[in-house]
Protein backbone atom coordinates (compact mmCIF):
# COMPACT_ATOMS: atom_id res chain seq x y z
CA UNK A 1 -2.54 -10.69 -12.56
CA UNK A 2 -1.98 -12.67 -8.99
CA UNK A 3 -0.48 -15.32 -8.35
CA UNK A 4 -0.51 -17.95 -5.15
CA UNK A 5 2.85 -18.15 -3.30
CA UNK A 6 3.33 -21.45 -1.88
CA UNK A 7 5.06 -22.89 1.46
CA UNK A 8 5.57 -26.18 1.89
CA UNK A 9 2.14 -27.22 -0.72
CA UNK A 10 0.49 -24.50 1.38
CA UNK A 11 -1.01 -21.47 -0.22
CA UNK A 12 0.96 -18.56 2.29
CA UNK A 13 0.12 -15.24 0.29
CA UNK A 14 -0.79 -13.59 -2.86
CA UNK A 15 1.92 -12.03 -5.23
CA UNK A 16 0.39 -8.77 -7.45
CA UNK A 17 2.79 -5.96 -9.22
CA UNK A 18 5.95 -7.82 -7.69
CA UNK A 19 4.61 -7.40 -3.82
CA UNK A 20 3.90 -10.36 -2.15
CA UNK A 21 0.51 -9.89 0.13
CA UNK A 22 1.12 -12.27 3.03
CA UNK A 23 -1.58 -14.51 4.40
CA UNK A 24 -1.58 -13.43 8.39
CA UNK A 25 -1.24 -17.68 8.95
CA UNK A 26 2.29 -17.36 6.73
CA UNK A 27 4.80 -18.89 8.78
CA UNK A 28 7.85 -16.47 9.66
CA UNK A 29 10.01 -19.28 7.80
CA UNK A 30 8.23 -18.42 4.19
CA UNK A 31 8.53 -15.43 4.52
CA UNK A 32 12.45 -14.93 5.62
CA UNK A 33 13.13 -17.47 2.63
CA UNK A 34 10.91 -15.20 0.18
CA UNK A 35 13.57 -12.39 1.36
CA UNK A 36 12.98 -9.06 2.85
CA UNK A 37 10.60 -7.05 1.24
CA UNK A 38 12.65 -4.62 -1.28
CA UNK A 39 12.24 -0.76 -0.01
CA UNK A 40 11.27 1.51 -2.57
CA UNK A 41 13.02 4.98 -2.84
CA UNK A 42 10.49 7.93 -1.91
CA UNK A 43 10.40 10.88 -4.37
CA UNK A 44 11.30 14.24 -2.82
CA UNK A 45 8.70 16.39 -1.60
CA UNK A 46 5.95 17.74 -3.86
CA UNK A 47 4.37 20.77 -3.09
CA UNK A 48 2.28 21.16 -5.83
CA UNK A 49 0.67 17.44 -5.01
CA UNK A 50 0.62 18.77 -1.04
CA UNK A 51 -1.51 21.75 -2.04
CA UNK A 52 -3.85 19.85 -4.72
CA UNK A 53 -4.75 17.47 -1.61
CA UNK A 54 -6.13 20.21 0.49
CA UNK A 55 -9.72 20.32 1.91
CA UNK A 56 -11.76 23.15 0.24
CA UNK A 57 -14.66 24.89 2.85
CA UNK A 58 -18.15 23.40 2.44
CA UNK A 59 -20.43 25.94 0.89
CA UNK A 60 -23.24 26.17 2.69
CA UNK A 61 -25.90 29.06 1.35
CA UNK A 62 -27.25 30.42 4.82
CA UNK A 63 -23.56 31.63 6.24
CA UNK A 64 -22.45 35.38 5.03
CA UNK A 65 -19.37 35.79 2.65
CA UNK A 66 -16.56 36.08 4.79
């Protein structure tokens, strides 16, 4: 569910999941007083994810078996 973050009885952005989605008219003072935005750590490398996201060939009838 979202919810309206508010600056000074102005709507300034959109908080969903914990992230705040800031309006591009957000002053820089809401959004220094809303903190910095709270880095997530990365997982390590996946290789099995990296080599499901690969591109298969396009089959196309009329070209020989290679």
């Amino acid at each position: 569910m979202e919810n309206a973050v508010y600056w000074n009885g102005r709507q300034v952005g959109i908080e969903c999941a914990g992230k705040i989605l800031w309006f591009a008219s957000a002053p820089a003072e809401a959004i220094a007083a809303y903190g910095a935005p709270h880095q997530q750590p990365t997982a390590p490398a996946d290789t099995v994810v990296a080599r499901n996201l690969a591109m298969p060939r396009s089959y196309d009838p009329l070209r020989a078996p290679e």
